[in-house]
PDB file of N, CA and C in Angstrom:
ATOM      1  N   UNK A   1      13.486   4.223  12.552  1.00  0.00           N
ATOM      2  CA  UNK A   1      12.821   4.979  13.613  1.00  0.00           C
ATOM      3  C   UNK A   1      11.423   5.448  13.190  1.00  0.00           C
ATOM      4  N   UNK A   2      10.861   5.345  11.639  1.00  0.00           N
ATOM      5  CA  UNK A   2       9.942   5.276  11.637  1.00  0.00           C
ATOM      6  C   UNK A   2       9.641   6.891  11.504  1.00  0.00           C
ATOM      7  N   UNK A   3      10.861   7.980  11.052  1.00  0.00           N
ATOM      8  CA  UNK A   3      10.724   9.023  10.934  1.00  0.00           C
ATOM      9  C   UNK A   3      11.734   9.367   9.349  1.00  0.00           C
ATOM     10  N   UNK A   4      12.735   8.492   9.557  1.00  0.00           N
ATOM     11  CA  UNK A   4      13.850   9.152   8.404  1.00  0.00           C
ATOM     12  C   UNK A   4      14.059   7.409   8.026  1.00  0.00           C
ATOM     13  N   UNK A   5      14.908   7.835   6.849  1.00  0.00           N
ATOM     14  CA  UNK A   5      15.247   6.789   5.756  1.00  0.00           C
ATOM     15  C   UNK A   5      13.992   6.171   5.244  1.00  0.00           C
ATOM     16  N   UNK A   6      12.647   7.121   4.846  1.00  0.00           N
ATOM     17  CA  UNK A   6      12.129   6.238   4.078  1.00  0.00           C
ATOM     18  C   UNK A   6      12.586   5.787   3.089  1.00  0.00           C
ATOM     19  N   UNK A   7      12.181   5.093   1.662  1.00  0.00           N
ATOM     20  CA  UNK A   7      12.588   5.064   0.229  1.00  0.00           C
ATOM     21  C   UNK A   7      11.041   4.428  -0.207  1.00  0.00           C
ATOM     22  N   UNK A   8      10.684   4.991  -1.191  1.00  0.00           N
ATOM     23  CA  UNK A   8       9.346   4.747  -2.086  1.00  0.00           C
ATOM     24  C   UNK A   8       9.512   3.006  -2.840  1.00  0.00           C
ATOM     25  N   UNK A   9       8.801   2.244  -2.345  1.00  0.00           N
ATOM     26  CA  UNK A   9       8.575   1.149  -2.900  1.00  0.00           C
ATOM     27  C   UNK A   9       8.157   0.921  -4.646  1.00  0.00           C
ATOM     28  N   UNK A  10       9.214   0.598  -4.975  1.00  0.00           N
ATOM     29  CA  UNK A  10       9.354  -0.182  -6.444  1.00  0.00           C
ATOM     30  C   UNK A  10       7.965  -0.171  -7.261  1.00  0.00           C
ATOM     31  N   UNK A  11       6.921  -1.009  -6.403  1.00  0.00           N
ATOM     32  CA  UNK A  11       5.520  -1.051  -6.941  1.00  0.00           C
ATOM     33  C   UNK A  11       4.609   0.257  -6.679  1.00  0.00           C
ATOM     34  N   UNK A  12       4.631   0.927  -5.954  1.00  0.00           N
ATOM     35  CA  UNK A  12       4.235   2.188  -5.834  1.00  0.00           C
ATOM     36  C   UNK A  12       3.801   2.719  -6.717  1.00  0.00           C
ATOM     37  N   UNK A  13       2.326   3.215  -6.790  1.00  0.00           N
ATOM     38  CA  UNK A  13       1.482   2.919  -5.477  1.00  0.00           C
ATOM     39  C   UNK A  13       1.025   1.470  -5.683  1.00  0.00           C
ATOM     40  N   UNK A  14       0.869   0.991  -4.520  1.00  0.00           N
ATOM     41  CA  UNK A  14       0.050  -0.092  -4.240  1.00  0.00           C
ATOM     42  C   UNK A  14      -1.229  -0.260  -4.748  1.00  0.00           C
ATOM     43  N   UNK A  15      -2.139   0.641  -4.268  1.00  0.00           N
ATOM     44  CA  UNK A  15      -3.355   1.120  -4.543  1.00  0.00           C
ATOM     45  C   UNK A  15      -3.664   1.793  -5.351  1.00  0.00           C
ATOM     46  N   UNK A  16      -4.421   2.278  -6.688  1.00  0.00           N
ATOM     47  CA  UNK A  16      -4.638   2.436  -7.413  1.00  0.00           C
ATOM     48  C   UNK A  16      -5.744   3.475  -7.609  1.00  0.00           C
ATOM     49  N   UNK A  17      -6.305   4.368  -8.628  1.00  0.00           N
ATOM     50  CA  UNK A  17      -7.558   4.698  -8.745  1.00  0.00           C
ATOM     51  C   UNK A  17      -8.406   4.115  -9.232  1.00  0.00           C
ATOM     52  N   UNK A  18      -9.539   4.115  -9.203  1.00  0.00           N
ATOM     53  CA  UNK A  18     -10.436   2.525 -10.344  1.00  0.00           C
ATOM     54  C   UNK A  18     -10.557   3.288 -11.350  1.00  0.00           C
ATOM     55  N   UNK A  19     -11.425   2.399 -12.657  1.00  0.00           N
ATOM     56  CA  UNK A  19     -11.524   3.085 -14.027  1.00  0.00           C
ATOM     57  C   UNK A  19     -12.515   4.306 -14.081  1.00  0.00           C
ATOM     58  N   UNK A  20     -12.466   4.669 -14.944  1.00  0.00           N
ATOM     59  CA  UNK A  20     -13.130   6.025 -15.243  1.00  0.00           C
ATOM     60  C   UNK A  20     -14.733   5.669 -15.378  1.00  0.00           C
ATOM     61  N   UNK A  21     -15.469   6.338 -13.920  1.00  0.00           N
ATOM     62  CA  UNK A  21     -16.745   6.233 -13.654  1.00  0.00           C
ATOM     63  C   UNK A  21     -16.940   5.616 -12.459  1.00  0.00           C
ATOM     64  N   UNK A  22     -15.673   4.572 -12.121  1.00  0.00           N
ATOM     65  CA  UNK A  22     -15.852   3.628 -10.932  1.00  0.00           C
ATOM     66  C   UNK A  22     -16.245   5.160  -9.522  1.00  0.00           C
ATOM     67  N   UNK A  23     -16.320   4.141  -8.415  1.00  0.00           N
ATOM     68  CA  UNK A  23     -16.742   4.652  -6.998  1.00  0.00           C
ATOM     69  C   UNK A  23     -15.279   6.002  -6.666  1.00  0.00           C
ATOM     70  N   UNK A  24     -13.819   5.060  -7.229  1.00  0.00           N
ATOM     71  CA  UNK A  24     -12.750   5.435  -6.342  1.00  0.00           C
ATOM     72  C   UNK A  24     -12.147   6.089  -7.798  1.00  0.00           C
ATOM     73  N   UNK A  25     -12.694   6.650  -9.014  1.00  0.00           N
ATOM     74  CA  UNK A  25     -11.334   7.377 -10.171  1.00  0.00           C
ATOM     75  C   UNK A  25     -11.017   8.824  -9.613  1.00  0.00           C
ATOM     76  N   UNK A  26     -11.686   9.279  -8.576  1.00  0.00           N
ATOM     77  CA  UNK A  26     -11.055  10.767  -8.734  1.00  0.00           C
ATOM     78  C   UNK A  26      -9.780  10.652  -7.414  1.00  0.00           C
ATOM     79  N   UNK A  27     -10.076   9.717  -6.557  1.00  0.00           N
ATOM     80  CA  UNK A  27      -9.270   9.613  -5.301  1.00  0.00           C
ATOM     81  C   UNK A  27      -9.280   8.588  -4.979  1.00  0.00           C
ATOM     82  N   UNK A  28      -8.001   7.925  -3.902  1.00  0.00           N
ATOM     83  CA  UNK A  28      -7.986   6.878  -3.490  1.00  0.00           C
ATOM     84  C   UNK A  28      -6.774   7.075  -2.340  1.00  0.00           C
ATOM     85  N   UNK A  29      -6.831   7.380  -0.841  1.00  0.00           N
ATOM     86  CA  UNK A  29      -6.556   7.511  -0.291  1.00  0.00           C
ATOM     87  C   UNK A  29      -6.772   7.344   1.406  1.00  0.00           C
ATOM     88  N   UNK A  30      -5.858   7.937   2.683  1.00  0.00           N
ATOM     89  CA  UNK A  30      -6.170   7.808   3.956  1.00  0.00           C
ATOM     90  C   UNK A  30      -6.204   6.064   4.540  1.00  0.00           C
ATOM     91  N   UNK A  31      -5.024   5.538   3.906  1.00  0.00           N
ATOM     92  CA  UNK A  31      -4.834   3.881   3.867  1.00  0.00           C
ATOM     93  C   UNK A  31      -4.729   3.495   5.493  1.00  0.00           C
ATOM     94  N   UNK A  32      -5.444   2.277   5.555  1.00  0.00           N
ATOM     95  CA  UNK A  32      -4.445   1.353   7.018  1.00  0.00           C
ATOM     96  C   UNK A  32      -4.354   0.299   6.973  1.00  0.00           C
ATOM     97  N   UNK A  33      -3.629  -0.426   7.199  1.00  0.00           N
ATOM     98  CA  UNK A  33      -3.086  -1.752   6.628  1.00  0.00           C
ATOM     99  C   UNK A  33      -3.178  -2.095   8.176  1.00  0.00           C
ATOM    100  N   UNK A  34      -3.448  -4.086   7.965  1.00  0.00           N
ATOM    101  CA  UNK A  34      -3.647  -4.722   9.351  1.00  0.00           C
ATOM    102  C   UNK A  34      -3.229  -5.882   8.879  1.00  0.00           C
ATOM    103  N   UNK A  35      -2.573  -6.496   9.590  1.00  0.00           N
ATOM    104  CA  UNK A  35      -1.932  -8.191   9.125  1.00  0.00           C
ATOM    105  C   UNK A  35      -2.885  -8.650  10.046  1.00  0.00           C
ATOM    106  N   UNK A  36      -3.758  -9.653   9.435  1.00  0.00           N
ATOM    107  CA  UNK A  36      -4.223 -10.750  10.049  1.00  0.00           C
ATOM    108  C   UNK A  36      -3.762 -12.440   9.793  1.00  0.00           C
ATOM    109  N   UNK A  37      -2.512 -12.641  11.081  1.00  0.00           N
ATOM    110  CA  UNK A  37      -2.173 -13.412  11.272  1.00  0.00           C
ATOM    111  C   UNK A  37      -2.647 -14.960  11.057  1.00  0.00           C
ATOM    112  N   UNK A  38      -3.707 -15.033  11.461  1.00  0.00           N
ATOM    113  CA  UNK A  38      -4.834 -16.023  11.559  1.00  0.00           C
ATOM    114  C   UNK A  38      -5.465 -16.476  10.299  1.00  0.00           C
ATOM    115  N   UNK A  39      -5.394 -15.180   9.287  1.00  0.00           N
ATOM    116  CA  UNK A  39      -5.686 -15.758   7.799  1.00  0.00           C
ATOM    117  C   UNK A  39      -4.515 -15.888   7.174  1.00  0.00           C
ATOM    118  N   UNK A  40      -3.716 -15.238   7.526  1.00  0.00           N
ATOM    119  CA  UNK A  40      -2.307 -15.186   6.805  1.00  0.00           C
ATOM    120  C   UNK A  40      -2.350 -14.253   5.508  1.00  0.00           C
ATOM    121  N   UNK A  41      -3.047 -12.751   5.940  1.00  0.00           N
ATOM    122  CA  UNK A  41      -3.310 -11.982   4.994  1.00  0.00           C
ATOM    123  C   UNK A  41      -3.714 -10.715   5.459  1.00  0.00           C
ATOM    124  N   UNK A  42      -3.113  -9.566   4.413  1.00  0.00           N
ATOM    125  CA  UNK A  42      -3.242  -8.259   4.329  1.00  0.00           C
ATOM    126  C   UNK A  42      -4.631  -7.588   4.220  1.00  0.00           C
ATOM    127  N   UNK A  43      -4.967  -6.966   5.072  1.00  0.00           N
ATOM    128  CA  UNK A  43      -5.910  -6.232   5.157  1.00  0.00           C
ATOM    129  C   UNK A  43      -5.842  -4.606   4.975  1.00  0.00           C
ATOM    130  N   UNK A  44      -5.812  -4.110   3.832  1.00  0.00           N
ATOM    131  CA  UNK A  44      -6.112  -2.715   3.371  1.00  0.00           C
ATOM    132  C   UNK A  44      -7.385  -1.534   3.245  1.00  0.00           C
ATOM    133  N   UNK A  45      -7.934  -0.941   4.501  1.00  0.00           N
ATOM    134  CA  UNK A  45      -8.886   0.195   4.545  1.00  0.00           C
ATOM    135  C   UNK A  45      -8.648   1.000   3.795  1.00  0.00           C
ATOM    136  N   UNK A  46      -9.126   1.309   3.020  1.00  0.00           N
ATOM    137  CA  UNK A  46      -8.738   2.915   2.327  1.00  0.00           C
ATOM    138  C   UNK A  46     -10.209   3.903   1.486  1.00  0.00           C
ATOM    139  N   UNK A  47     -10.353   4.919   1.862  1.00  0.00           N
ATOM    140  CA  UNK A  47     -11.323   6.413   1.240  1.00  0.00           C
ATOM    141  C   UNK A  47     -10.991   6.145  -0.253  1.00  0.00           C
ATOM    142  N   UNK A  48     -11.529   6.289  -0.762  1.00  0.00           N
ATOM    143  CA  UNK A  48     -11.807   6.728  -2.292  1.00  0.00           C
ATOM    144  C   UNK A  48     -13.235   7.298  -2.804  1.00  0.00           C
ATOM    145  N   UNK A  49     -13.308   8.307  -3.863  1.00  0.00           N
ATOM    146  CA  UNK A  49     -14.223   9.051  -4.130  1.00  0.00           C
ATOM    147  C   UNK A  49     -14.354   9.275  -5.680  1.00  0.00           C
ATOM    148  N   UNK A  50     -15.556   9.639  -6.291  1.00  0.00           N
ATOM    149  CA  UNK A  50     -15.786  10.328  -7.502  1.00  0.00           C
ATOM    150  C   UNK A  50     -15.962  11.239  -7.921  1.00  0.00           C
ATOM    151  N   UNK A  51     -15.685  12.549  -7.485  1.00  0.00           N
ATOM    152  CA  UNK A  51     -16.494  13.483  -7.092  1.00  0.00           C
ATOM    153  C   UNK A  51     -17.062  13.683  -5.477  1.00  0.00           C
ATOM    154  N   UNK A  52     -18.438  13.415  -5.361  1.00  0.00           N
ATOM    155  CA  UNK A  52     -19.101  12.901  -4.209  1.00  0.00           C
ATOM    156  C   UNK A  52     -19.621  12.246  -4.054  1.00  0.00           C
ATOM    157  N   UNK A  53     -20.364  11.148  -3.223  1.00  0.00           N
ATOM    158  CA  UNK A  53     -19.441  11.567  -1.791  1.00  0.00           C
ATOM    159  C   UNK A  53     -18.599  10.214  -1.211  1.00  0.00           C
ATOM    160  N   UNK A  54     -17.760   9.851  -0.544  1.00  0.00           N
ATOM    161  CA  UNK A  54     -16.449   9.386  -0.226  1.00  0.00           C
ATOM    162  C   UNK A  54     -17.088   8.064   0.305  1.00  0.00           C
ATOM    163  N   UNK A  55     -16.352   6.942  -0.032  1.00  0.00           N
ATOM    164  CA  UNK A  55     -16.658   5.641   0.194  1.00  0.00           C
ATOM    165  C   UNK A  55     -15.142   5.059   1.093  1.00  0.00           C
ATOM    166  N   UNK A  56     -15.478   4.139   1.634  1.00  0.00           N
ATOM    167  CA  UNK A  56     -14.585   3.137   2.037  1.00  0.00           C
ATOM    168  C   UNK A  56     -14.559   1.778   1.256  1.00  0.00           C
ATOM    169  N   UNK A  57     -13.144   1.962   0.678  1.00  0.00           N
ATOM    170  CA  UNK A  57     -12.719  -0.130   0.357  1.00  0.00           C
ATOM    171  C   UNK A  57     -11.921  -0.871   0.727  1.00  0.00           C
ATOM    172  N   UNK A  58     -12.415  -1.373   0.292  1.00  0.00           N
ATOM    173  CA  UNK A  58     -11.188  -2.660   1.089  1.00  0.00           C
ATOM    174  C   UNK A  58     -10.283  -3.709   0.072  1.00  0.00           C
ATOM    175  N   UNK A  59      -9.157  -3.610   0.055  1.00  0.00           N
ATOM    176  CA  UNK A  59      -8.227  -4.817  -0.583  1.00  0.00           C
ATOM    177  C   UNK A  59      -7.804  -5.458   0.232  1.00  0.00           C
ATOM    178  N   UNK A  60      -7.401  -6.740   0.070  1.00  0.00           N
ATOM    179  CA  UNK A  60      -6.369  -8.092   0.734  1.00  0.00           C
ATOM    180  C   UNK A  60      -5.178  -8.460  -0.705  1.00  0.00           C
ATOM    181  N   UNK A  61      -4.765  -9.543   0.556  1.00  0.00           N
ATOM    182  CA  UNK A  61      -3.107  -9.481   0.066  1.00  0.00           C
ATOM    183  C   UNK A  61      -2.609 -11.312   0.479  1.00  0.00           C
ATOM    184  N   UNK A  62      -2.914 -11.971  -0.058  1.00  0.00           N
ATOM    185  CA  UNK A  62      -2.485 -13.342   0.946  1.00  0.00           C
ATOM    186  C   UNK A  62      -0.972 -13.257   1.543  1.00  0.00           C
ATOM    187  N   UNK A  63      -0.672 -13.834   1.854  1.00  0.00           N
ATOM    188  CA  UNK A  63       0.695 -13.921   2.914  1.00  0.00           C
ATOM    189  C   UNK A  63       1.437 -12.933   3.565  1.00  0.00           C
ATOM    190  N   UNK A  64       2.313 -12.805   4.196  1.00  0.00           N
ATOM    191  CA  UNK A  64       3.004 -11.908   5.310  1.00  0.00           C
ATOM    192  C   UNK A  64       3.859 -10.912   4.734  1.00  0.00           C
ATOM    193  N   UNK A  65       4.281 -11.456   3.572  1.00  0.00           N
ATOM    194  CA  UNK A  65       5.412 -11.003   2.421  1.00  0.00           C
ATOM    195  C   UNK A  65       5.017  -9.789   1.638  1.00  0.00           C
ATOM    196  N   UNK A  66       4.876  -8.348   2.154  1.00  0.00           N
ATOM    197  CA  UNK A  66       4.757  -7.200   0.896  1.00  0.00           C
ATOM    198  C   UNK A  66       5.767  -6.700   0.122  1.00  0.00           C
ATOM    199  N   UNK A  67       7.139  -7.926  -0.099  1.00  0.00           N
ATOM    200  CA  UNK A  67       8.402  -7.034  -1.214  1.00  0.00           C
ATOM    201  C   UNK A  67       8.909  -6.120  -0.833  1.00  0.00           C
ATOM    202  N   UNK A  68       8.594  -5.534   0.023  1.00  0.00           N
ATOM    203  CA  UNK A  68       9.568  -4.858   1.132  1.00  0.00           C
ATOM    204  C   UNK A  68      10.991  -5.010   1.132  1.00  0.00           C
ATOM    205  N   UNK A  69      11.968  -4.413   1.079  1.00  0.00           N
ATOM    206  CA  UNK A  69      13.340  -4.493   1.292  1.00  0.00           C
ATOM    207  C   UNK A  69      13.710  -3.993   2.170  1.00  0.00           C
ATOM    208  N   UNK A  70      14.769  -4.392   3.680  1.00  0.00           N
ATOM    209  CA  UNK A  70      14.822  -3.778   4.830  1.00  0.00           C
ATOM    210  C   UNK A  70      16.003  -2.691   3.790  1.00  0.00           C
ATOM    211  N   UNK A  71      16.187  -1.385   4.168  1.00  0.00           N
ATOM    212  CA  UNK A  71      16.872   0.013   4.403  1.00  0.00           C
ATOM    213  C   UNK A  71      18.458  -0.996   4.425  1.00  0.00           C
ATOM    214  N   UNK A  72      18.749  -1.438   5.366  1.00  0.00           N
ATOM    215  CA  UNK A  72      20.164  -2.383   5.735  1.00  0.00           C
ATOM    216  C   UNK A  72      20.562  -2.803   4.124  1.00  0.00           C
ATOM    217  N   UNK A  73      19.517  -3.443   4.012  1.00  0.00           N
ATOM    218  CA  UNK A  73      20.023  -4.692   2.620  1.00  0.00           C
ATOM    219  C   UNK A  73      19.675  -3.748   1.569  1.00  0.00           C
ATOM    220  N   UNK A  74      19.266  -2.460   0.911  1.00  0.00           N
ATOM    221  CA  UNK A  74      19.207  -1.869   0.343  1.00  0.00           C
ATOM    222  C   UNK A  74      20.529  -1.618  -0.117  1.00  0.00           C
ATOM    223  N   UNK A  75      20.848  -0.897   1.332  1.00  0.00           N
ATOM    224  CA  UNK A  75      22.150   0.050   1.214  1.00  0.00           C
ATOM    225  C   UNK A  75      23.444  -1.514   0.936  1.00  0.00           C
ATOM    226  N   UNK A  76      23.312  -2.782   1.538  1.00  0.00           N
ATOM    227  CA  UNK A  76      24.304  -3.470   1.541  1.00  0.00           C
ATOM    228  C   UNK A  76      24.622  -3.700  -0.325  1.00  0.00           C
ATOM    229  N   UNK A  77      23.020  -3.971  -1.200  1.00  0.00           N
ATOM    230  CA  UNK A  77      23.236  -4.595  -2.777  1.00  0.00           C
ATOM    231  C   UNK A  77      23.789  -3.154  -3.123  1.00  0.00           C
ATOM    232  N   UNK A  78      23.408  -1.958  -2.764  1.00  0.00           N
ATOM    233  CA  UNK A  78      24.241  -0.852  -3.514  1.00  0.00           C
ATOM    234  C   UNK A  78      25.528  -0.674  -3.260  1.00  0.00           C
ATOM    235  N   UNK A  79      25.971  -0.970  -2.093  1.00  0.00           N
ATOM    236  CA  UNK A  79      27.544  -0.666  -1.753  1.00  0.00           C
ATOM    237  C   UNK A  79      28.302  -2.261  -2.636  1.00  0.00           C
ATOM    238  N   UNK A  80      27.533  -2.568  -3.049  1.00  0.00           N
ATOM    239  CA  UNK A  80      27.877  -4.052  -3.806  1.00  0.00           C
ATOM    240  C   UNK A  80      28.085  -3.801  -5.396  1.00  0.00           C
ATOM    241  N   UNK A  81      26.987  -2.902  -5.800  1.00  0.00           N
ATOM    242  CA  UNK A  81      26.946  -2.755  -7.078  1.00  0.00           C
ATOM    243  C   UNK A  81      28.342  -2.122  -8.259  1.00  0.00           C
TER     244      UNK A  81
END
């Protein structure tokens, strides 16, 4: 529903801070993700900062697939385990 049963993804975070001095080491946040179908790839907006003042970047992702596990099949390999 897009309210309850989250669970924190394995790779978490996705996104990262950059190295010490970069644009994005003090923050890296305010994400939106867009599938573009047509390339067959992830499109990631996200704020990051150094201090001051606040930039926008951008990551990609090739294919449709983010490792995602549906909630269902979570709960099915644990009631398995």
């Amino acid at each position: 529903d897009g309210i309850t049963g989250w669970e924190r993804h394995a790779k978490n975070p996705i996104i990262t801070n950059g190295a010490k001095g970069e644009w994005d080491f003090s923050a890296v946040y305010k994400p939106f993700a867009l599938y573009d179908a047509d390339a067959q790839k992830w499109r990631v907006w996200f704020n990051g900062r150094n201090g001051a003042p606040e930039y926008i970047g951008m990551a990609t992702k090739d294919g449709p697939d983010l490792g995602f596990v549906p909630a269902a099949a979570t709960a099915a390999t644990a009631a398995t385990k």
